[in-house]
Protein backbone atom coordinates (compact mmCIF):
# COMPACT_ATOMS: atom_id res chain seq x y z
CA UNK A 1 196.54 133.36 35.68
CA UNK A 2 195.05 136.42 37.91
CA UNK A 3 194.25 134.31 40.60
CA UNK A 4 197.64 132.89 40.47
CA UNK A 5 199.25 136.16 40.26
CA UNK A 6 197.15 137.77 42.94
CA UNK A 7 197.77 134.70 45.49
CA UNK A 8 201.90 135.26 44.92
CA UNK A 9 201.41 138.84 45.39
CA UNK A 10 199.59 138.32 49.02
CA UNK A 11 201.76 136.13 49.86
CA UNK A 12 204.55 138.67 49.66
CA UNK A 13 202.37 141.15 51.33
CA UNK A 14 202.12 138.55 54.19
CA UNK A 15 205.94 138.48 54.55
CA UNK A 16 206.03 142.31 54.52
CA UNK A 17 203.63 141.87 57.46
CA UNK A 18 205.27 139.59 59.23
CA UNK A 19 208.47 141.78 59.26
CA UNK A 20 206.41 144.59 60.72
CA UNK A 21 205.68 144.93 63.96
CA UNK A 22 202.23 145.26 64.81
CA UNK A 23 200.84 144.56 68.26
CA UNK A 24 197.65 144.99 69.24
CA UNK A 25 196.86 148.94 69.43
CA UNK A 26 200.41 149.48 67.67
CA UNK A 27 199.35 148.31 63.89
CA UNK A 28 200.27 151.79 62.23
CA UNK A 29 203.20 150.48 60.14
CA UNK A 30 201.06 147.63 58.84
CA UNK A 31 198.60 149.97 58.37
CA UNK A 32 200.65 151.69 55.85
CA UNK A 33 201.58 148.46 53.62
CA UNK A 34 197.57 147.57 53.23
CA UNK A 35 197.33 151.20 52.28
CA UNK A 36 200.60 150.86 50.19
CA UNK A 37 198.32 147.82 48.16
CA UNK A 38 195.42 149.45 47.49
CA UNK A 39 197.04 152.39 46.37
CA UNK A 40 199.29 150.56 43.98
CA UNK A 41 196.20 149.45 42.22
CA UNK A 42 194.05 152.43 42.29
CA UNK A 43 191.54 150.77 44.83
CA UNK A 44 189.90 154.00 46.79
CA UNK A 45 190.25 153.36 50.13
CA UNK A 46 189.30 154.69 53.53
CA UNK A 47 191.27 154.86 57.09
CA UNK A 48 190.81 155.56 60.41
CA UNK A 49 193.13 155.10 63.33
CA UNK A 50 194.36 151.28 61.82
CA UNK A 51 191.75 150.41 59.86
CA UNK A 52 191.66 150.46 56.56
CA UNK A 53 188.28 149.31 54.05
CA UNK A 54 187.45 149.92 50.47
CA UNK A 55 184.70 149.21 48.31
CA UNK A 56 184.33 147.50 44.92
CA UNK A 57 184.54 149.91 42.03
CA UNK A 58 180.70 149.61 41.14
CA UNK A 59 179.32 150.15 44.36
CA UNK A 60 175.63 149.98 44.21
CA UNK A 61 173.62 151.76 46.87
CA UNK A 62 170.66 149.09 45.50
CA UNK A 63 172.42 145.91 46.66
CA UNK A 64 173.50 144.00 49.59
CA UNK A 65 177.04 144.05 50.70
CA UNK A 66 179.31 141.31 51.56
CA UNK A 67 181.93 142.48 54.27
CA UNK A 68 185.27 140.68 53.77
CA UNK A 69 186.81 141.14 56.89
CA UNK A 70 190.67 140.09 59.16
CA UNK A 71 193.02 141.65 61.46
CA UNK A 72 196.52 142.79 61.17
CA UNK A 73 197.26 142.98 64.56
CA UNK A 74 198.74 140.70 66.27
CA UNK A 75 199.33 139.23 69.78
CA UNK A 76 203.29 139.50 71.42
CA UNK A 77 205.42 136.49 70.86
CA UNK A 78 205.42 134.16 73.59
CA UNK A 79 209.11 133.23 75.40
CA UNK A 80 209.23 129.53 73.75
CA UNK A 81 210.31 131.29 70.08
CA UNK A 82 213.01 129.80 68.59
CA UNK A 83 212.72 131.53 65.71
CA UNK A 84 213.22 135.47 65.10
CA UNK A 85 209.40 136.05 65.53
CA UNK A 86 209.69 139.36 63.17
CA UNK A 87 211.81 137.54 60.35
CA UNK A 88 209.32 136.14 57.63
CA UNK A 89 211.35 132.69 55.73
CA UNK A 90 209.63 129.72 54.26
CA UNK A 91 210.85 126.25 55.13
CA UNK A 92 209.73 122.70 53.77
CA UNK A 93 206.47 124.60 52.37
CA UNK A 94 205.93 126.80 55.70
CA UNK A 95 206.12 130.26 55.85
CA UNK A 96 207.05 131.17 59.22
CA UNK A 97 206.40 134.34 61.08
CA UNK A 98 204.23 136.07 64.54
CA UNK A 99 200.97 137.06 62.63
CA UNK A 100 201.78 134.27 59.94
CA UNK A 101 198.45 131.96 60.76
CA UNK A 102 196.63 134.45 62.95
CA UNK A 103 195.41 136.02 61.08
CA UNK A 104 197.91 136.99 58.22
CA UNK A 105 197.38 133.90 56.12
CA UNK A 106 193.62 134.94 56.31
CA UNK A 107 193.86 138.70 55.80
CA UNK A 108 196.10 138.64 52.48
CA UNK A 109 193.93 136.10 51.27
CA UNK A 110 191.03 137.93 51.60
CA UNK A 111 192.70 140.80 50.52
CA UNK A 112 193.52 139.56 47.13
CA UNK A 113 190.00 137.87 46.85
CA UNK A 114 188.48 141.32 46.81
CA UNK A 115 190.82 142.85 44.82
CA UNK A 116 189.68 139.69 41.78
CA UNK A 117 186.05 141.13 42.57
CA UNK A 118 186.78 144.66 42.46
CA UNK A 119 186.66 145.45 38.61
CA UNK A 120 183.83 142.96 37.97
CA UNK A 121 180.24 145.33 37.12
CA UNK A 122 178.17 141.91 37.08
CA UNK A 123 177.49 141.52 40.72
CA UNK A 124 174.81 140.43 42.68
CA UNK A 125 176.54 141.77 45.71
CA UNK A 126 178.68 144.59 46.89
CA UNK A 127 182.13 144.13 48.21
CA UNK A 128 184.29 146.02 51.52
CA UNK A 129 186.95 144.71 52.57
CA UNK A 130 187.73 146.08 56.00
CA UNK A 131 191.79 145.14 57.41
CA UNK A 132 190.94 145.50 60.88
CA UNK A 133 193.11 146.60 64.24
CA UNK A 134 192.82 145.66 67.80
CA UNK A 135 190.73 142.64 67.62
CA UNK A 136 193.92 140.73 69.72
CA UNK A 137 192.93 142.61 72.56
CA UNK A 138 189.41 143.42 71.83
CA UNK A 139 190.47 147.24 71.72
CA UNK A 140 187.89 150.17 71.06
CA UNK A 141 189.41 151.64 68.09
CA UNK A 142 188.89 148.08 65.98
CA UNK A 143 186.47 147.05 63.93
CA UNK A 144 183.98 148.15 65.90
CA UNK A 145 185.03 151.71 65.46
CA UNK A 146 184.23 151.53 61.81
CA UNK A 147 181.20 149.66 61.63
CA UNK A 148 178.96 153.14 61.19
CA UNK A 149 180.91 153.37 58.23
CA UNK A 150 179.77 150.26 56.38
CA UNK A 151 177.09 150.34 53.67
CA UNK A 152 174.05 147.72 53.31
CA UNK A 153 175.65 144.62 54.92
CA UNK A 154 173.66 141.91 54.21
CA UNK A 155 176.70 139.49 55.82
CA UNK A 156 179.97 138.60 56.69
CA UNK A 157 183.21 136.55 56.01
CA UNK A 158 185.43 136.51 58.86
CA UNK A 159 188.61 135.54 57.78
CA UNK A 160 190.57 133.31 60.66
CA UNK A 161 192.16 130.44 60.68
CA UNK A 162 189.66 127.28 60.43
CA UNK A 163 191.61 124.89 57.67
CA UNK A 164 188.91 126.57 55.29
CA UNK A 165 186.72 124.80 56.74
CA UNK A 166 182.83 126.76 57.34
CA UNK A 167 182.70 127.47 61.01
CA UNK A 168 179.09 128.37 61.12
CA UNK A 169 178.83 129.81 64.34
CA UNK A 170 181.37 130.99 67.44
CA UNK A 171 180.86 130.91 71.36
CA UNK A 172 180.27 134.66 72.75
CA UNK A 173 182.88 135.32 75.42
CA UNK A 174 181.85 136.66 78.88
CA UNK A 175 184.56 137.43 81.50
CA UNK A 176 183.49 137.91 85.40
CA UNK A 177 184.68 139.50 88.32
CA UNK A 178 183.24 138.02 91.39
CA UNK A 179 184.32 139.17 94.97
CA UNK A 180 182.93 136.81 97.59
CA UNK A 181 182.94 138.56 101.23
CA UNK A 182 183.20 136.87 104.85
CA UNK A 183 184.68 138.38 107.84
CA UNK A 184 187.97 139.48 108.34
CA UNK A 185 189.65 138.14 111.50
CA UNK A 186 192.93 136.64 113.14
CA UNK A 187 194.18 133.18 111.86
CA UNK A 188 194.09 131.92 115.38
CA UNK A 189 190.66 132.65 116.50
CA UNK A 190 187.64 130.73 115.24
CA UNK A 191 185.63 132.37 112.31
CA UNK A 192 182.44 130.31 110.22
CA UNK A 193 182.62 132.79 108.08
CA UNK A 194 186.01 132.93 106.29
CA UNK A 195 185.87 134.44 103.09
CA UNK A 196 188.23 131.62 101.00
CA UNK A 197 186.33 128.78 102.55
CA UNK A 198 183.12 130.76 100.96
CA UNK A 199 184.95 130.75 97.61
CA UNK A 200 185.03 127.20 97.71
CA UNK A 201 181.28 126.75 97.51
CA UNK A 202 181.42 129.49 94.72
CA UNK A 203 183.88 127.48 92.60
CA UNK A 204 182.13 124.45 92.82
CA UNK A 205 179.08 126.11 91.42
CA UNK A 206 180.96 127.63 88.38
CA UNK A 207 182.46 123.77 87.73
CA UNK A 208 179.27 121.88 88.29
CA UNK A 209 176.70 124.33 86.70
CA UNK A 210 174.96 123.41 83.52
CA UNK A 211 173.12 125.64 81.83
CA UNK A 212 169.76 124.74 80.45
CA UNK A 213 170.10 125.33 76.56
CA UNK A 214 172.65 123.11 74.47
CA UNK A 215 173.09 124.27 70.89
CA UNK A 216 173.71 121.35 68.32
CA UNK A 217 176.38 123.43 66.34
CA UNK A 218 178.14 125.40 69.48
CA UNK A 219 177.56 122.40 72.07
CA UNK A 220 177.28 123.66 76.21
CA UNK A 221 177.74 126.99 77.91
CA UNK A 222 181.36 126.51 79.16
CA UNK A 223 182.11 128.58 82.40
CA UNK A 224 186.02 128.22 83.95
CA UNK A 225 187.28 130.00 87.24
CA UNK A 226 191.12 131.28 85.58
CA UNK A 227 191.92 133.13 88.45
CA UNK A 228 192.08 133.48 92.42
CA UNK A 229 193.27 136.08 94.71
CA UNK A 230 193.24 136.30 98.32
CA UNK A 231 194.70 137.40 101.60
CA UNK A 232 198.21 139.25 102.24
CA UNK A 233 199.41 137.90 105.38
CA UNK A 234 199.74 134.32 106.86
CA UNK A 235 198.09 135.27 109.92
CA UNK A 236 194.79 137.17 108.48
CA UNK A 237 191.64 136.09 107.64
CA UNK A 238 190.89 138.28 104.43
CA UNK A 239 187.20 140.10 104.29
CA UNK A 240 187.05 138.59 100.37
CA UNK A 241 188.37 136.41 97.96
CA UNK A 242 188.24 137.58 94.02
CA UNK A 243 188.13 134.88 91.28
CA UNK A 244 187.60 135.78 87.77
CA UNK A 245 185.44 133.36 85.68
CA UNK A 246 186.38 133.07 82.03
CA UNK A 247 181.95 131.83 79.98
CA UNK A 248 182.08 130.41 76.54
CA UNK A 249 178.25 131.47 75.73
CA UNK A 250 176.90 129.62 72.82
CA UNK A 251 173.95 130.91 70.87
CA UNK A 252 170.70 129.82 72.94
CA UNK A 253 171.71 132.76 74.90
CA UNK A 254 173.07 136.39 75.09
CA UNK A 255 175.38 138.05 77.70
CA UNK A 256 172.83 139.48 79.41
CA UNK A 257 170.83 136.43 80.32
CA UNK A 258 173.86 134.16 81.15
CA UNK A 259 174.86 137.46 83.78
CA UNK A 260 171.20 137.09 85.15
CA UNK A 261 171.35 133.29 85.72
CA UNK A 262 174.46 133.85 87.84
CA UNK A 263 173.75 136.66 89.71
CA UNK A 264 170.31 134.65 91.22
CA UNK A 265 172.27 131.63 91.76
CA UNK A 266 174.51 133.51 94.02
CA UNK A 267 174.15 133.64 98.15
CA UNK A 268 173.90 137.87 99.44
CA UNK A 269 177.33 137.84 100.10
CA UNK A 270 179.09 137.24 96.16
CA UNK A 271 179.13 140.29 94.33
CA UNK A 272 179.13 139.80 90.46
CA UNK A 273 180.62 142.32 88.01
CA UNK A 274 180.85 141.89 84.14
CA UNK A 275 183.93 143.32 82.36
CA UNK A 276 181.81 143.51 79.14
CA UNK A 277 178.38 142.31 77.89
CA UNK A 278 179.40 143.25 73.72
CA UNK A 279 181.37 139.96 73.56
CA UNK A 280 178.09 137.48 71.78
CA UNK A 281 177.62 134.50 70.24
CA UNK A 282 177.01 134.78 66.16
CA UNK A 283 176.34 132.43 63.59
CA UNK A 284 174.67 131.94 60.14
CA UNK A 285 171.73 129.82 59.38
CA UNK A 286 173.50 126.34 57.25
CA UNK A 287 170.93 126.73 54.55
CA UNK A 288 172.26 130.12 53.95
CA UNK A 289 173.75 130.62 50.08
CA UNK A 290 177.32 131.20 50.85
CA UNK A 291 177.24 128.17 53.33
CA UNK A 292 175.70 126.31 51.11
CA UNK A 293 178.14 127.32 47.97
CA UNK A 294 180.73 126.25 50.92
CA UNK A 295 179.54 122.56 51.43
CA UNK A 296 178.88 122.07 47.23
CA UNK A 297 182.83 122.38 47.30
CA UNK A 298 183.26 119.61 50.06
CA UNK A 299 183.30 122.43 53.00
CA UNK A 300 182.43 121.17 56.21
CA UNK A 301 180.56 123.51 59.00
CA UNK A 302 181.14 123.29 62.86
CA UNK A 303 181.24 125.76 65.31
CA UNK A 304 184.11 127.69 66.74
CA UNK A 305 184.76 127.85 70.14
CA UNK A 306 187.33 130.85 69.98
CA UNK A 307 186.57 134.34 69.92
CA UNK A 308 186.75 137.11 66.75
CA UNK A 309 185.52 140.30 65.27
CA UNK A 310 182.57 137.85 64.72
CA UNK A 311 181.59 139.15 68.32
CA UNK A 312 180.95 142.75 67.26
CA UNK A 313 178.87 142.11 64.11
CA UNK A 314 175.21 142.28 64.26
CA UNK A 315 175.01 140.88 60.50
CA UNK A 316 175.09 137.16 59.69
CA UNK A 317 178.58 136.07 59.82
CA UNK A 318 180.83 132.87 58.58
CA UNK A 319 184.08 132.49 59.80
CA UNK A 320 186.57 131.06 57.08
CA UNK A 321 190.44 131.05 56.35
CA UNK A 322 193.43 129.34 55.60
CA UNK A 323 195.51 128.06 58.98
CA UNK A 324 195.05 126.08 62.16
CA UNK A 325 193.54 127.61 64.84
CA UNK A 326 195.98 125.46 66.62
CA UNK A 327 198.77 127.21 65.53
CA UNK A 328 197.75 130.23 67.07
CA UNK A 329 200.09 132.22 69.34
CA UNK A 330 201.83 129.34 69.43
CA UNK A 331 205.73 129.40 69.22
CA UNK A 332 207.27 129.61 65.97
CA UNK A 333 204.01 130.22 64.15
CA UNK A 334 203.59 129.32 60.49
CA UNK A 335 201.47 128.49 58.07
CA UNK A 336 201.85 126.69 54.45
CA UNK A 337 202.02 128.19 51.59
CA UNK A 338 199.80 125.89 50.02
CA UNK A 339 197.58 126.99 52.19
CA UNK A 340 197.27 130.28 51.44
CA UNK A 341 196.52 129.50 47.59
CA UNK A 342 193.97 126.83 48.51
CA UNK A 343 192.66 130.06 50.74
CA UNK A 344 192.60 132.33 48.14
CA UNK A 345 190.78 129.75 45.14
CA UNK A 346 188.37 128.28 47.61
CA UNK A 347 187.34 132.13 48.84
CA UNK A 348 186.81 133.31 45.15
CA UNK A 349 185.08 130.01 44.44
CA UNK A 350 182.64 129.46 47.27
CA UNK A 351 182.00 133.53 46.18
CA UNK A 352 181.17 132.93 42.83
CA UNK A 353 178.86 130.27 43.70
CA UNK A 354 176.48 133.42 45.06
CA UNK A 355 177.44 136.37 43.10
């Protein structure tokens, strides 16, 4: 009957979410109704900027932690909505609603998982559950921020959308700026050195490269040119063309090496800047217990090839929630209801299997 109880309660939280605007780096209103929870149940909790965490009640300094961790901010709603993006109504089963399956569904879940832990003094593990901002837009004040905070993680839940499902690792993300140079000249004279006509050679490399390492859970390293950007008159050779490459890194490698391979493959005149190098790869080993307490309940692992708060954790991490990845920021989002209790009984039960 608690578990019951505590799934219909999230789910109205969800709705109050959904009705609450909360864009990345604008989550202060949401904020406020994850505070509003805890508070109604006399759970001590902790903010700062949008992110709110709280321990279980009999915190003990002597054992490992499990971080419960989702986001309440979400990306803005694309122009194909039909629906009122901000007004939270269930139909045939779905509760629709921007936020609904990434990662609301997820975060309420979790939410009320920790909240069936928090009175128990028989533990094997800590709990924190830590509702995180900013991780739309990979923002500095997200989880990130607080991770000084957080006490003897051993590791990590991740709560996104992956049809509960044990994603066991996720591709790093890193993003590229590369300005290839030639020499600037007018359209109607000759010139072997014309700075798009470089590019070409570039792009080519980025499509046909293949890095050495495959992983068996993450598959290939996948690199994509997204974006081009040359010239500003129809008569002018431009001195360099900019394309931005968009690399899926899987877990043979870090940032840092993939950024290295590139750079040498390069000719003198490609210049090669990284936005970021924090973005990695994570995963956790399948024979580890909470993976394993996943698959004696008929979970299945893979590997994800979209990016979370994953990236910024230096602890073993699983990612695991209720939803379709599919769904995300995708018009008229939604996600079942039955969903979110299958969410909220398989979280609690792949957890007891360990604690």
């Amino acid at each position: 009957m608690m578990i019951e109880k505590l799934t219909q309660e999230a789910i109205k939280l969800l709705k109050a979410l959904i009705t609450t605007q909360s864009f990345s780096s604008e989550e202060e209103e949401t904020a406020l109704l994850i505070q509003q929870w805890f508070t109604e149940r006399n759970i001590a909790f902790e903010r700062e900027h949008n992110n709110i965490w709280a321990y279980n009640r009999y915190f003990d300094d002597s054992k490992p932690t499990i971080l419960l961790n989702s986001h309440h901010d979400t990306v803005k709603p694309n122009g194909n909505y039909t629906n009122d993006p901000l007004h939270a109504f269930v139909e045939n089963g779905k509760l629709y609603g921007l936020g609904s399956n990434d990662a609301g569904g997820c975060l309420v879940s979790l939410i009320a998982t920790f909240t069936y832990f928090y009175e128990r003094e028989d533990l094997a593990y800590n709990f924190v559950i830590a509702a995180s901002a900013e991780e739309e837009n990979s923002g500095p004040l997200g989880l990130k921020s607080i991770l000084k905070y957080l006490k003897n993680v051993d590791f990590a839940i991740v709560g996104e959308p992956t049809l509960m499902q044990l994603a066991i690792a996720e591709k790093g993300l890193l993003v590229l700026d590369v300005s290839v140079h030639g020499t600037a000249s007018h359209a109607a004279h000759p010139n072997d050195d014309n700075a798009i006509y470089n590019t070409l050679q570039v792009i080519d490399w980025f499509r046909t490269y293949q890095m050495e390492h495959y992983s068996e859970v993450l598959g290939n390293v996948k690199m994509t040119v997204t974006q081009i950007q040359a010239g500003k008159q129809h008569n002018v050779v431009p001195s360099h063309c900019d394309i931005v490459v968009d690399i899926r890194v899987n877990d043979k490698y870090r940032n840092e090496e993939i950024l290295e391979i590139v750079r040498e493959a390069m000719p003198a005149h490609v210049e090669v800047k990284p936005r970021s190098l924090h973005l990695g790869s994570s995963s956790i080993p399948k024979d580890h217990a909470v993976v394993q307490s996943g698959i004696s309940l008929g979970r299945t692992t893979y590997g994800s090839p979209t990016l979370s708060d994953q990236s910024v954790l230096s602890c073993p991490s699983l990612k695991l929630g209720p939803g379709d990845s599919t769904r995300s920021h995708s018009a008229n989002e939604f996600i079942f209801i039955d969903e979110i209790k299958e969410g909220v009984a398989l979280y609690i039960k792949i957890l007891e299997g360990i604690v």
